[in-house]
C-alpha atoms as a PDB file:
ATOM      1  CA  UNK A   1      35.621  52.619 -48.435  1.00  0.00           C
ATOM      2  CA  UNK A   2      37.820  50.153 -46.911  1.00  0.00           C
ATOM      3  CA  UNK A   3      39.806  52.834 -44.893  1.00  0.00           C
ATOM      4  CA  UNK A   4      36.642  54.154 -43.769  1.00  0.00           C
ATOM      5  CA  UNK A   5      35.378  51.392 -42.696  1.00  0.00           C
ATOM      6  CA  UNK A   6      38.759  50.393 -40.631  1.00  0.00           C
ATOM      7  CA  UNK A   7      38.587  53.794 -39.445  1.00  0.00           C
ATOM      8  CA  UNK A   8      35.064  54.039 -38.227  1.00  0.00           C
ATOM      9  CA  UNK A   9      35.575  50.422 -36.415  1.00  0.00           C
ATOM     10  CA  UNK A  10      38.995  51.355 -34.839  1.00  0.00           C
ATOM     11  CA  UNK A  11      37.126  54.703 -33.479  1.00  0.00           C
ATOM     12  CA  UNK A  12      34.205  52.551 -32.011  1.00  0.00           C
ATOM     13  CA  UNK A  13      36.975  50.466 -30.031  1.00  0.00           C
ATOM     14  CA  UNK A  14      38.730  53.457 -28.874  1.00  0.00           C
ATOM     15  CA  UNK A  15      35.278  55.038 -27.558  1.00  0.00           C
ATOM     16  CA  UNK A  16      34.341  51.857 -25.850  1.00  0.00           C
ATOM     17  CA  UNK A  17      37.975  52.038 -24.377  1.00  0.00           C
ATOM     18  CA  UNK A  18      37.528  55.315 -23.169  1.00  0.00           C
ATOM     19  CA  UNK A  19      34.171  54.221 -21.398  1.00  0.00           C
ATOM     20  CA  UNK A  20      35.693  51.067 -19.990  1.00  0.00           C
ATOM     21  CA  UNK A  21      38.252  53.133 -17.527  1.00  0.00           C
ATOM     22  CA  UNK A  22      35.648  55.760 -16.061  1.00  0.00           C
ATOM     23  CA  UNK A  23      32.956  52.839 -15.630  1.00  0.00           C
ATOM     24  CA  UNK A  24      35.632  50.405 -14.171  1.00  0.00           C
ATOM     25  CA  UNK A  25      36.717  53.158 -11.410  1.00  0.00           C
ATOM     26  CA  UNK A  26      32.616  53.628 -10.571  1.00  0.00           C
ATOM     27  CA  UNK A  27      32.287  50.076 -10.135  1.00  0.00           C
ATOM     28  CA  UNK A  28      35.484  49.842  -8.160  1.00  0.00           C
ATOM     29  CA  UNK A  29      33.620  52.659  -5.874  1.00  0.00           C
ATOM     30  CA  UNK A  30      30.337  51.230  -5.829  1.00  0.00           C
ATOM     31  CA  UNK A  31      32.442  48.052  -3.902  1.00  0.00           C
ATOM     32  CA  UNK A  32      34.329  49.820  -1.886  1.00  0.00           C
ATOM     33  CA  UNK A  33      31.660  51.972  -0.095  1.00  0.00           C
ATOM     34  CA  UNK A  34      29.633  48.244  -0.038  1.00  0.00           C
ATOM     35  CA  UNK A  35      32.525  47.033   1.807  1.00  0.00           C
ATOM     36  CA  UNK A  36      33.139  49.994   3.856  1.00  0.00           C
ATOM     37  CA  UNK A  37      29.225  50.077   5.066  1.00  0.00           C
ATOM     38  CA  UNK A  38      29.215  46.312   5.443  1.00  0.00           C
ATOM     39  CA  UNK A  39      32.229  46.711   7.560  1.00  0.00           C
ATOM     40  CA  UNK A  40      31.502  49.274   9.818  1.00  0.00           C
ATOM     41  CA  UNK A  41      28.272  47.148  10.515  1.00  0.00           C
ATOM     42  CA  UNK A  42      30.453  44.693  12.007  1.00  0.00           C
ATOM     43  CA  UNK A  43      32.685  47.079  13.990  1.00  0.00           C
ATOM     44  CA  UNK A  44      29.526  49.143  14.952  1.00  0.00           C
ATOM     45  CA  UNK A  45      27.360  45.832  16.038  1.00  0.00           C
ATOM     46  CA  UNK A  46      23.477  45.505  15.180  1.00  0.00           C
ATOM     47  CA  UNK A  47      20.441  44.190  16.563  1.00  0.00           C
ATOM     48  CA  UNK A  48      17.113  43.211  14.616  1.00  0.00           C
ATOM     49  CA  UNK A  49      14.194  42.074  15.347  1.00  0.00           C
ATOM     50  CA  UNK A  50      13.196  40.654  11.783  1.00  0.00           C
ATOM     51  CA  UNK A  51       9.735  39.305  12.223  1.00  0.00           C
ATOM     52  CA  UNK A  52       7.361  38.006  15.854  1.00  0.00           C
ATOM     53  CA  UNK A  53       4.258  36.231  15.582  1.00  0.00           C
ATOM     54  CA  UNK A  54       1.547  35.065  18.721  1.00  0.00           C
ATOM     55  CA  UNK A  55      -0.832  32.158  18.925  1.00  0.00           C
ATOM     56  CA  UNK A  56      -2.918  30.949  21.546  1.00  0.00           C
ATOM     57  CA  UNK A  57      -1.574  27.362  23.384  1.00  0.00           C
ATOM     58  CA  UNK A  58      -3.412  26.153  26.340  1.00  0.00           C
ATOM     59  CA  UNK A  59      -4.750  29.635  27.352  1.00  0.00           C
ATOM     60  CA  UNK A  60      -1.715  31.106  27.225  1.00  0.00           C
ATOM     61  CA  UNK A  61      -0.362  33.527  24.181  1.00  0.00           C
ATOM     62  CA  UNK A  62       2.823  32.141  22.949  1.00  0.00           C
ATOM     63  CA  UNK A  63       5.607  34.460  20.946  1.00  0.00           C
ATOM     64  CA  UNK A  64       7.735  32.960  18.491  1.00  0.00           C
ATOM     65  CA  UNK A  65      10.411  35.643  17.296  1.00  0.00           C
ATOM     66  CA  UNK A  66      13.540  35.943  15.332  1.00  0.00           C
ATOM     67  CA  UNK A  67      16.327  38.367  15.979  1.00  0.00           C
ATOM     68  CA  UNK A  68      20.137  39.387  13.845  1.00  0.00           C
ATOM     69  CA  UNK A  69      22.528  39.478  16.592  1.00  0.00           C
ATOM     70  CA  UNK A  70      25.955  41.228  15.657  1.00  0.00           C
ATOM     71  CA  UNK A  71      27.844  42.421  18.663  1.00  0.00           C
ATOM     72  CA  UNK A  72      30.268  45.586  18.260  1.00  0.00           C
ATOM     73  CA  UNK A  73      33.979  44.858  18.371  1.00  0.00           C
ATOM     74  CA  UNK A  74      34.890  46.452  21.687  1.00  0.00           C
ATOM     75  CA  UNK A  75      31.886  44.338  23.082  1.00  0.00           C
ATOM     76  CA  UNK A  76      33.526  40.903  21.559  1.00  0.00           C
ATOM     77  CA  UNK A  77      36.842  42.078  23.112  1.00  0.00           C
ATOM     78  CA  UNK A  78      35.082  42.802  26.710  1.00  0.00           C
ATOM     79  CA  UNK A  79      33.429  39.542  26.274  1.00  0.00           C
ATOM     80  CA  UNK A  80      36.680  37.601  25.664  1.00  0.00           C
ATOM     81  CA  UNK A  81      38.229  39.538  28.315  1.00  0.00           C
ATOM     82  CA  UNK A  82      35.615  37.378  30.873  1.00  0.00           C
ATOM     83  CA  UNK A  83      32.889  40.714  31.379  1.00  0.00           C
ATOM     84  CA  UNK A  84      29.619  38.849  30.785  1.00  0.00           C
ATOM     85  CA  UNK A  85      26.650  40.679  28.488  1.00  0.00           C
ATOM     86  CA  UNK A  86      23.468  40.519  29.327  1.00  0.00           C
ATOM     87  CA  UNK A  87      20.718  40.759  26.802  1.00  0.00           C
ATOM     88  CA  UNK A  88      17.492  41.596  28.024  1.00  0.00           C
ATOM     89  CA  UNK A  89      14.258  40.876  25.539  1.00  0.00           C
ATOM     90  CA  UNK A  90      11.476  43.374  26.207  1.00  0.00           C
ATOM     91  CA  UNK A  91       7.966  42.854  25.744  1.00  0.00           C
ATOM     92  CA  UNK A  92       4.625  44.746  26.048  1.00  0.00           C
ATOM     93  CA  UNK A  93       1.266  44.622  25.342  1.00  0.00           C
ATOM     94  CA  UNK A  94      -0.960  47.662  24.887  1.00  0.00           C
ATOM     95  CA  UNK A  95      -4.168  48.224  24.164  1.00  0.00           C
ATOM     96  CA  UNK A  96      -4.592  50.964  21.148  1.00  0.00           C
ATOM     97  CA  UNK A  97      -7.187  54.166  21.783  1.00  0.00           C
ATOM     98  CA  UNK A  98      -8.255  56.159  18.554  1.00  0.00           C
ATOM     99  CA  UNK A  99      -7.826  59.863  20.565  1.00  0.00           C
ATOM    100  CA  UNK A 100      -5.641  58.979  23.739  1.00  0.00           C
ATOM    101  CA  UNK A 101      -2.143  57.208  24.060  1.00  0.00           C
ATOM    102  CA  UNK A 102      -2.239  53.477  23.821  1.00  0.00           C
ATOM    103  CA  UNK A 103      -2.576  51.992  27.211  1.00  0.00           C
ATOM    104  CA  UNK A 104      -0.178  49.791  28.302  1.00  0.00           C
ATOM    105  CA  UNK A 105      -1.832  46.842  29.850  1.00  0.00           C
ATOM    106  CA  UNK A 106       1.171  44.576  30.466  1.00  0.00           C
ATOM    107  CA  UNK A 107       5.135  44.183  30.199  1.00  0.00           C
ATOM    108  CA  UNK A 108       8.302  41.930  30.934  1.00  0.00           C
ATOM    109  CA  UNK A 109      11.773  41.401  30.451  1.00  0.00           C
ATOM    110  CA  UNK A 110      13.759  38.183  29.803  1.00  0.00           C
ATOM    111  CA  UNK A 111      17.632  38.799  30.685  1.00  0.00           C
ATOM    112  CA  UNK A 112      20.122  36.289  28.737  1.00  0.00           C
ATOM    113  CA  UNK A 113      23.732  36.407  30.121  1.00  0.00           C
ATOM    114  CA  UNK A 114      26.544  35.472  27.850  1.00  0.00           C
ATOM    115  CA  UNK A 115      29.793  34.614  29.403  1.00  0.00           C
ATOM    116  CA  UNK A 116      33.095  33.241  27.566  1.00  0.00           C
ATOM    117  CA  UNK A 117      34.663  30.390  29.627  1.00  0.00           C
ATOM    118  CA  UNK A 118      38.419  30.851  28.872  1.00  0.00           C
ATOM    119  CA  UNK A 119      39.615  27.430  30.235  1.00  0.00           C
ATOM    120  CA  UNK A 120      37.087  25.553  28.190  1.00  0.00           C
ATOM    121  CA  UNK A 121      37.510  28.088  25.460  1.00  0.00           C
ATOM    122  CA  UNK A 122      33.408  28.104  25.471  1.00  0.00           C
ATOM    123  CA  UNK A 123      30.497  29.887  25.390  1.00  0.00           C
ATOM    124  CA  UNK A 124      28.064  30.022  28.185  1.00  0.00           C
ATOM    125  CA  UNK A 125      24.580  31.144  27.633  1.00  0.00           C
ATOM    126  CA  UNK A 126      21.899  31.724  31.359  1.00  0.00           C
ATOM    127  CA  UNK A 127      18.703  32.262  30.907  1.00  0.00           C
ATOM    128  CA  UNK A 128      18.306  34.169  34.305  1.00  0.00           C
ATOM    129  CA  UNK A 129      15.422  34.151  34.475  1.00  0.00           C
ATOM    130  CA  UNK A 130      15.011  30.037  34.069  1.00  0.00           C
ATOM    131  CA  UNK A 131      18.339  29.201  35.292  1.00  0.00           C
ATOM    132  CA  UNK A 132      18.650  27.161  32.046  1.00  0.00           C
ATOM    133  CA  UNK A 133      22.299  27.126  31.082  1.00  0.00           C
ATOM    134  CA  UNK A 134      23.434  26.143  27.256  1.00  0.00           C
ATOM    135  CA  UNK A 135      26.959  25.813  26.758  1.00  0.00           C
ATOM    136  CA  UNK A 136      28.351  26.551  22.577  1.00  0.00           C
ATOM    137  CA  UNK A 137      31.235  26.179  20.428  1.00  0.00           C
ATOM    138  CA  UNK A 138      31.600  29.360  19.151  1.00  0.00           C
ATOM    139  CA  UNK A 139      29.922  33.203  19.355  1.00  0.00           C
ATOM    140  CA  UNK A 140      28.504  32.744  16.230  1.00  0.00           C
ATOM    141  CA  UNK A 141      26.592  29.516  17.219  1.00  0.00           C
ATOM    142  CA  UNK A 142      25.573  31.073  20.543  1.00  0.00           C
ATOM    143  CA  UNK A 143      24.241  34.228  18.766  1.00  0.00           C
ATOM    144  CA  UNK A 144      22.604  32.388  15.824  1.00  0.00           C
ATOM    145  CA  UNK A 145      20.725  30.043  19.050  1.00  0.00           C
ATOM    146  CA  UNK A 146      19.541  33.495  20.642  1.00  0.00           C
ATOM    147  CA  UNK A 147      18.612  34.463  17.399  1.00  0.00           C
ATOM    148  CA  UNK A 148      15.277  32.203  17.372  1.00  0.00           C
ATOM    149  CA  UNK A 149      12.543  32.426  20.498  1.00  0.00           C
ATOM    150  CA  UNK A 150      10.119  30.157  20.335  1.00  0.00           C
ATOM    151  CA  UNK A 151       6.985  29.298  22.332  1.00  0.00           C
ATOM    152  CA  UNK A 152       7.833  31.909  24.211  1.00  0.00           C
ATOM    153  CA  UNK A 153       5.029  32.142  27.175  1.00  0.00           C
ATOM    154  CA  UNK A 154       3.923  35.591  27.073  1.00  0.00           C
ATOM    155  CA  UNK A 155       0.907  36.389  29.340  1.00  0.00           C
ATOM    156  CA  UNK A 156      -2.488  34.699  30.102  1.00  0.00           C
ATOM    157  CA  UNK A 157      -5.296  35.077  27.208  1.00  0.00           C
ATOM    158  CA  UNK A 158      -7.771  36.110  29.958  1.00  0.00           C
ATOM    159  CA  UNK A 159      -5.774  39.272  30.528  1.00  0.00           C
ATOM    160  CA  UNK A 160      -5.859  39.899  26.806  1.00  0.00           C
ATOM    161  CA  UNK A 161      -9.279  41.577  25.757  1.00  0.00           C
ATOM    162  CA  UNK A 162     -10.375  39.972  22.227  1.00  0.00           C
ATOM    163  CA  UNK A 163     -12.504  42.960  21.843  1.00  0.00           C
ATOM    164  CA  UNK A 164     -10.495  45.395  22.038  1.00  0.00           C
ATOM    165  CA  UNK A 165      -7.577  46.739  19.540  1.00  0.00           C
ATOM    166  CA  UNK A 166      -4.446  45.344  21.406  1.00  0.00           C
ATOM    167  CA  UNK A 167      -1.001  45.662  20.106  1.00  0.00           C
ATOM    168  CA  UNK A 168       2.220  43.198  21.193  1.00  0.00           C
ATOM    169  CA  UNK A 169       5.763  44.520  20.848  1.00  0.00           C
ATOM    170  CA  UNK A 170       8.897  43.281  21.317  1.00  0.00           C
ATOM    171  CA  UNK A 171      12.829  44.677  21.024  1.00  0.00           C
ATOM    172  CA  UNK A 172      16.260  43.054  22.558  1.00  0.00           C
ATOM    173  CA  UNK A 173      18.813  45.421  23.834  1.00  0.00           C
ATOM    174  CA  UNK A 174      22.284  44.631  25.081  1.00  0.00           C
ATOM    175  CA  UNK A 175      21.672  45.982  29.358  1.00  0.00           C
ATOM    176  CA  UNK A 176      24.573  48.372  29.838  1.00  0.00           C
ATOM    177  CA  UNK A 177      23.640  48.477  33.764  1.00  0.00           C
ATOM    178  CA  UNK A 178      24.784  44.995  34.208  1.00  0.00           C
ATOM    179  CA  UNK A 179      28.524  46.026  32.609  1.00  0.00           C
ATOM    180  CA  UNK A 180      31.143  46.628  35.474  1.00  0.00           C
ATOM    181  CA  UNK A 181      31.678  49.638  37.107  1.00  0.00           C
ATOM    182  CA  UNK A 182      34.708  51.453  35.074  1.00  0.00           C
ATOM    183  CA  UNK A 183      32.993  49.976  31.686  1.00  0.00           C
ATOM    184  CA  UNK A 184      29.404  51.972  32.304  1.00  0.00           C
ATOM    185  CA  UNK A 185      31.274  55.275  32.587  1.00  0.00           C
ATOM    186  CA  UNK A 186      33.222  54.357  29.466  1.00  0.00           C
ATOM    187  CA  UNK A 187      30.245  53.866  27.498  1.00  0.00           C
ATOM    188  CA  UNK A 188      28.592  56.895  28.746  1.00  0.00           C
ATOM    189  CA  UNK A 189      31.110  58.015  26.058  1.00  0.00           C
ATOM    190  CA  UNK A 190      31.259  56.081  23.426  1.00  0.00           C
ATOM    191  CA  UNK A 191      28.645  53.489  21.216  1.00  0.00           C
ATOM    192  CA  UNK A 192      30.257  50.460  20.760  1.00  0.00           C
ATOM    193  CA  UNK A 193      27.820  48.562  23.992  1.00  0.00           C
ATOM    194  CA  UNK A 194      24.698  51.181  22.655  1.00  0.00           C
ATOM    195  CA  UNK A 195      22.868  47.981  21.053  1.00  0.00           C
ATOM    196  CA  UNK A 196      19.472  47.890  20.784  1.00  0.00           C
ATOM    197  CA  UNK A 197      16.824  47.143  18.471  1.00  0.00           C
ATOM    198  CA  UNK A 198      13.544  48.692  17.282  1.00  0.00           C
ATOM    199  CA  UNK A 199      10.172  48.193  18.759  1.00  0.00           C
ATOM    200  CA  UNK A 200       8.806  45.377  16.526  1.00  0.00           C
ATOM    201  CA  UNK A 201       5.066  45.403  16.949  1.00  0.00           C
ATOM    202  CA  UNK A 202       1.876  43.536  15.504  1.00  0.00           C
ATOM    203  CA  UNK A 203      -1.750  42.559  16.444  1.00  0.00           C
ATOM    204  CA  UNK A 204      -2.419  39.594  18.253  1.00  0.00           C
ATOM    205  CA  UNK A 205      -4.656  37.088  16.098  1.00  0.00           C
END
């Protein structure tokens, strides 16, 4: 009884043992493709819109927005290099019809140029649109700052019928017409500058 009971526990041990090493190597390749995917979004670059809201200010509709800015490698190294990105955020308003397209009733763009200032070792954000300049430490902080719009003036309430079913969208893509020359026809070909986000859309309230 004694053996058998040694027996039976040493052969529960070896069975969990023998578990252990194929659940070990699925775990270590559960990781690894985390780590490849999460790395390849950094090579590859990403832009999100994550969530836009609208209120009404003074007659005016004013956007708020928030956006995840990762830029691809090759478009850090161009950066770095001294050619300067250009964001541009897109908006529209439309006006939804039940059997018809949506008619588009208004739309804008908002071009950000980011340039890196190699004898200040800086980060120079224009707003071309305002001429407001913002100058910042690092990418990351420069990004993250893009990364929140707020009280953004959109368009005039009167041109906005209350009545009606009307949609607002908004997406940020990285403007690949602004790049220099030689760099355009090299991304013709590849996707490291191809960054763009989805349409984000929701109803005005």
């Amino acid at each position: 009884m004694h053996f058998r009971r040694l027996f039976n526990g040493g052969t529960r041990r070896n069975a969990v043992c023998c578990l252990a090493g194929p659940l070990s190597y699925c775990l270590s390749v559960i990781l690894l493709v985390c780590f490849s995917v999460t790395s390849a979004f950094a090579e590859d670059g990403r832009f999100e819109v994550h969530s836009a809201e609208s209120r009404v200010d003074d007659g005016i509709w004013l956007v708020d927005a928030r956006f995840d800015l990762e830029l691809s490698r090759k478009a850090k190294e161009a950066l770095e290099s001294g050619v300067a990105l250009t964001l541009q955020m897109q908006f529209e308003v439309n006006r939804r019809r039940r059997f018809w397209l949506d008619r588009n009733i208004f739309q804008r763009s908002e071009n950000i140029e980011i340039r890196y200032m190699s004898l200040s070792q800086r980060y120079l954000v224009n707003y071309v649109n305002t001429d407001k300049q913002v100058s910042f430490a690092t990418l990351y902080s420069a990004l993250r700052s893009l990364g929140q719009l707020r009280d953004f003036a959109l368009i005039d309430v009167e041109r906005v019928d209350p009545g009606k079913a009307n949609l607002f969208s908004i997406r940020i893509v990285l403007d690949r017409e602004k790049l220099p020359g030689p760099l355009q026809m090299l991304t013709f070909w590849r996707g490291d500058f191809s960054l763009e986000s989805d349409w984000y859309r929701w109803k005005p309230k």
